[in-house]
C-alpha atoms as a PDB file:
ATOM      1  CA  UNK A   1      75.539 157.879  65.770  1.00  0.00           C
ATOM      2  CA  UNK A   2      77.003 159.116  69.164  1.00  0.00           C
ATOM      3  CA  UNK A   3      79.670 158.489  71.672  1.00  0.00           C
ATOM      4  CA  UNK A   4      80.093 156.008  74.529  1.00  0.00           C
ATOM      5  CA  UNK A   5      82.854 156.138  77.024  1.00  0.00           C
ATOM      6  CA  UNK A   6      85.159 158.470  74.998  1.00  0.00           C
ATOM      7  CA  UNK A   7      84.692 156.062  71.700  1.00  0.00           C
ATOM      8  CA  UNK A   8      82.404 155.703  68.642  1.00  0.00           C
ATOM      9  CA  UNK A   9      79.606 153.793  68.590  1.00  0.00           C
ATOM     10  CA  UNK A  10      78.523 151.957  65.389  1.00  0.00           C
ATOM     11  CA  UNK A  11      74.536 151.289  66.385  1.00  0.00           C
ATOM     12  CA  UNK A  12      74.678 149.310  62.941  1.00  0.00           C
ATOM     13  CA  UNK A  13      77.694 147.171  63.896  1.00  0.00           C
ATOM     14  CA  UNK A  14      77.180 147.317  67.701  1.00  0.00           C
ATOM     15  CA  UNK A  15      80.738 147.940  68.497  1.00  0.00           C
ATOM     16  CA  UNK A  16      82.479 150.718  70.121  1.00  0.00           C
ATOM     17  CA  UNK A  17      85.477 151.021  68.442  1.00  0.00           C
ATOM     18  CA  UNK A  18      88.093 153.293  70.551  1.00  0.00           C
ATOM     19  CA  UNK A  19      89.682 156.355  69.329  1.00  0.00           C
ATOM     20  CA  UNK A  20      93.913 156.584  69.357  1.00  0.00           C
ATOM     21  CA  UNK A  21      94.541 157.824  72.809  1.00  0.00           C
ATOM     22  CA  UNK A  22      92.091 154.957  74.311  1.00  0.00           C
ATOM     23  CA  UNK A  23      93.929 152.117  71.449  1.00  0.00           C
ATOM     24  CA  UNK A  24      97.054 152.931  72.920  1.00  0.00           C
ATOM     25  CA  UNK A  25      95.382 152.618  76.907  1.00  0.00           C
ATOM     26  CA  UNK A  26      93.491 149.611  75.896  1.00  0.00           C
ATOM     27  CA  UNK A  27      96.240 148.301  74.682  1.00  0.00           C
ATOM     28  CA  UNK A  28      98.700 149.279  77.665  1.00  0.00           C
ATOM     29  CA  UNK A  29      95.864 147.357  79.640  1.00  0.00           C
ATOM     30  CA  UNK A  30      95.535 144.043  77.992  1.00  0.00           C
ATOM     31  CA  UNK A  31      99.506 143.973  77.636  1.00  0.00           C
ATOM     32  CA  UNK A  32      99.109 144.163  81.327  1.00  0.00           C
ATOM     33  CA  UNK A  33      96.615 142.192  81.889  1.00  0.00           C
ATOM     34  CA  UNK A  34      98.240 139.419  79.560  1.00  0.00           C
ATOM     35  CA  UNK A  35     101.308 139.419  81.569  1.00  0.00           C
ATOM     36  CA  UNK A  36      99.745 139.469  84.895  1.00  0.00           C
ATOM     37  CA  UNK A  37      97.944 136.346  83.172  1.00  0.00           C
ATOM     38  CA  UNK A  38     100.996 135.069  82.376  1.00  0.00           C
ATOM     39  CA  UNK A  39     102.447 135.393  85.758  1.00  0.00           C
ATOM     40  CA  UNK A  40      99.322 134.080  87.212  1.00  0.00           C
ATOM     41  CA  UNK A  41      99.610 130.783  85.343  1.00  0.00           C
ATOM     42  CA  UNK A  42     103.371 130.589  85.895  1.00  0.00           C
ATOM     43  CA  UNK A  43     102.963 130.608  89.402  1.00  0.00           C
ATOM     44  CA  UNK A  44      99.619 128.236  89.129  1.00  0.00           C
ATOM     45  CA  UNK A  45     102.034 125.847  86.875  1.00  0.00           C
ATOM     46  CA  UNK A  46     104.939 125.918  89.523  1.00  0.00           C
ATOM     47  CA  UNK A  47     102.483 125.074  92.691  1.00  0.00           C
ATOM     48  CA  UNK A  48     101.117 121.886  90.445  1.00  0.00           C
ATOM     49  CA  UNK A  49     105.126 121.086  90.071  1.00  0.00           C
ATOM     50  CA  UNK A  50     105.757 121.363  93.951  1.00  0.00           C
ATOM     51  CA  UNK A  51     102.627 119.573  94.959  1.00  0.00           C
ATOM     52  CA  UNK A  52     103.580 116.922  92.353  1.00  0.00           C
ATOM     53  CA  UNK A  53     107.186 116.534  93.670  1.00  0.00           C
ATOM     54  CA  UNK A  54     105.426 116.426  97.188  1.00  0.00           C
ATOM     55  CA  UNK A  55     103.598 113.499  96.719  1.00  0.00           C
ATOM     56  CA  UNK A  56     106.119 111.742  93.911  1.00  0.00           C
ATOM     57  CA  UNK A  57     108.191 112.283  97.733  1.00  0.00           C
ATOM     58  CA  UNK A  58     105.700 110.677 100.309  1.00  0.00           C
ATOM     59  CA  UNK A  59     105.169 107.197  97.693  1.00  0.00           C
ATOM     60  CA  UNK A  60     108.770 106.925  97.799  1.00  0.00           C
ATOM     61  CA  UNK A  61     108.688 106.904 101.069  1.00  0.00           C
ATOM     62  CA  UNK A  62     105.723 104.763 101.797  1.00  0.00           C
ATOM     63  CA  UNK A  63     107.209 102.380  98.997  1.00  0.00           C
ATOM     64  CA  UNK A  64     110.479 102.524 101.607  1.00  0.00           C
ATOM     65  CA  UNK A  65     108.359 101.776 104.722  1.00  0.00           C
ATOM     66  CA  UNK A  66     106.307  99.265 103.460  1.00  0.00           C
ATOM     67  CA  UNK A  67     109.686  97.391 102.117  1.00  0.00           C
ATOM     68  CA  UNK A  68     111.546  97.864 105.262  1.00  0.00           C
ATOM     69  CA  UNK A  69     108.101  96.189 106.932  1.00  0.00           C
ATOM     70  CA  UNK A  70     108.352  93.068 104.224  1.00  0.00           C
ATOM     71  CA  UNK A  71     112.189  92.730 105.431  1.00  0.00           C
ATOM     72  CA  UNK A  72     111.360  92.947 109.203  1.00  0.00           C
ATOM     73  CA  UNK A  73     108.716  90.399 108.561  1.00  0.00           C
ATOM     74  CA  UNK A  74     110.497  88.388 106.577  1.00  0.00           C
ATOM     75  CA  UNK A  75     113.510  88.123 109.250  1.00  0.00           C
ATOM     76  CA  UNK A  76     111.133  88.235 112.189  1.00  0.00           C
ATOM     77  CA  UNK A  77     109.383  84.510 110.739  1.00  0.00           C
ATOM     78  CA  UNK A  78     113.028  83.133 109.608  1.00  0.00           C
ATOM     79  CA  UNK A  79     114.249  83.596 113.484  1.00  0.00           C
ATOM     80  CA  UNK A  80     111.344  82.285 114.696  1.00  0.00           C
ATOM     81  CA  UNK A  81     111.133  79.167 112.292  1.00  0.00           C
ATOM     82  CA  UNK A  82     114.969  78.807 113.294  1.00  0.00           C
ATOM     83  CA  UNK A  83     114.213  78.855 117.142  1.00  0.00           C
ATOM     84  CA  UNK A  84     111.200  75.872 116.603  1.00  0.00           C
ATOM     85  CA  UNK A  85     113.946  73.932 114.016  1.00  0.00           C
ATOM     86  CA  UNK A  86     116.365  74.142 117.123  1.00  0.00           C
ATOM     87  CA  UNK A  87     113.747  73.018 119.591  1.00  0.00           C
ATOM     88  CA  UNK A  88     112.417  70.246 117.779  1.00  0.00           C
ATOM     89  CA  UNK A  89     116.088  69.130 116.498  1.00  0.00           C
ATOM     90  CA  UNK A  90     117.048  69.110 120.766  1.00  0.00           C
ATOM     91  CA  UNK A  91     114.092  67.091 121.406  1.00  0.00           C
ATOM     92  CA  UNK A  92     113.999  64.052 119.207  1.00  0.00           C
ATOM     93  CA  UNK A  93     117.777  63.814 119.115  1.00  0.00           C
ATOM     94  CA  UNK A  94     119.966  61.635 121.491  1.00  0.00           C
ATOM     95  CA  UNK A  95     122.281  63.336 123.994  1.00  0.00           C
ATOM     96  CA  UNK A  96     125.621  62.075 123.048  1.00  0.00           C
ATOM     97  CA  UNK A  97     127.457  60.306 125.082  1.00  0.00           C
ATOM     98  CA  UNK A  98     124.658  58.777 126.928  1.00  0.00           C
ATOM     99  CA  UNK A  99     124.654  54.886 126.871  1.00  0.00           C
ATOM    100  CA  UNK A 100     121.303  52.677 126.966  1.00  0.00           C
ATOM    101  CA  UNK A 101     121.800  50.350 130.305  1.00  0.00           C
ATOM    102  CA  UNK A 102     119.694  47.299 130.429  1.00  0.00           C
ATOM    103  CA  UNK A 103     118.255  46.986 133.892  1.00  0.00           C
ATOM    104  CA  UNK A 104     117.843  43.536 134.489  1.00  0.00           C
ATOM    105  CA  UNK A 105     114.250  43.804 136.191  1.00  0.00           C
ATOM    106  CA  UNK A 106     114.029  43.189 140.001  1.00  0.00           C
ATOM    107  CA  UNK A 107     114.290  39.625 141.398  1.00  0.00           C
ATOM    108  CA  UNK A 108     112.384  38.651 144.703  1.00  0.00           C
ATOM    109  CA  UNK A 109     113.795  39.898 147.989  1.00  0.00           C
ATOM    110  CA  UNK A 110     115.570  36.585 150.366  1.00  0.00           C
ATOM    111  CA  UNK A 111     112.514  35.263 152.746  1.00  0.00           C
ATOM    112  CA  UNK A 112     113.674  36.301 155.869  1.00  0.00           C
END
């Protein structure tokens, strides 16, 4: 049997198993390491929440813009069907107050 990086080396069980000063390091380390894990995936989780609240944002606001569009459309054809109701209605109607006068038609000039 013999040693490997401070530790003792089963060569039946292949492992290196770490004597108490190193435990205590290794452990130190992966405590560390979990944490900085932790922190890693806390900030990972909070970017995914900001980008998420970013584009929950810009559909609201395309929803918005493409309702305002409808209404704009909407009113843009009502004026316009308004203005050709208006026209139309001033054409075929009779001005008021005007009279139909029968024009007897023209008799023949006097021989002169």
């Amino acid at each position: 049997l013999g040693r490997a990086s401070g530790g003792v080396y089963s060569a039946l069980e292949g492992n290196c198993h770490a004597t108490d000063g190193e435990s205590a390091m290794s452990d130190e380390r992966s405590a560390h390491e979990s944490s900085g894990h932790d922190a890693q995936q806390e900030l990972e989780h909070k970017a995914l929440r900001n980008v998420r609240g970013l584009i929950d944002r810009m559909e609201a606001d395309e929803l918005a813009k493409s309702r305002s569009q409808k209404k704009v459309a909407v009113a843009l054809v009502a004026a316009v069907a308004a203005l050709i109701a208006v026209i139309v209605f001033g054409l075929t109607r009779a001005p008021q107050g005007a009279r139909e006068v029968a024009v007897p038609p023209a008799s023949k000039a006097p021989a002169r």
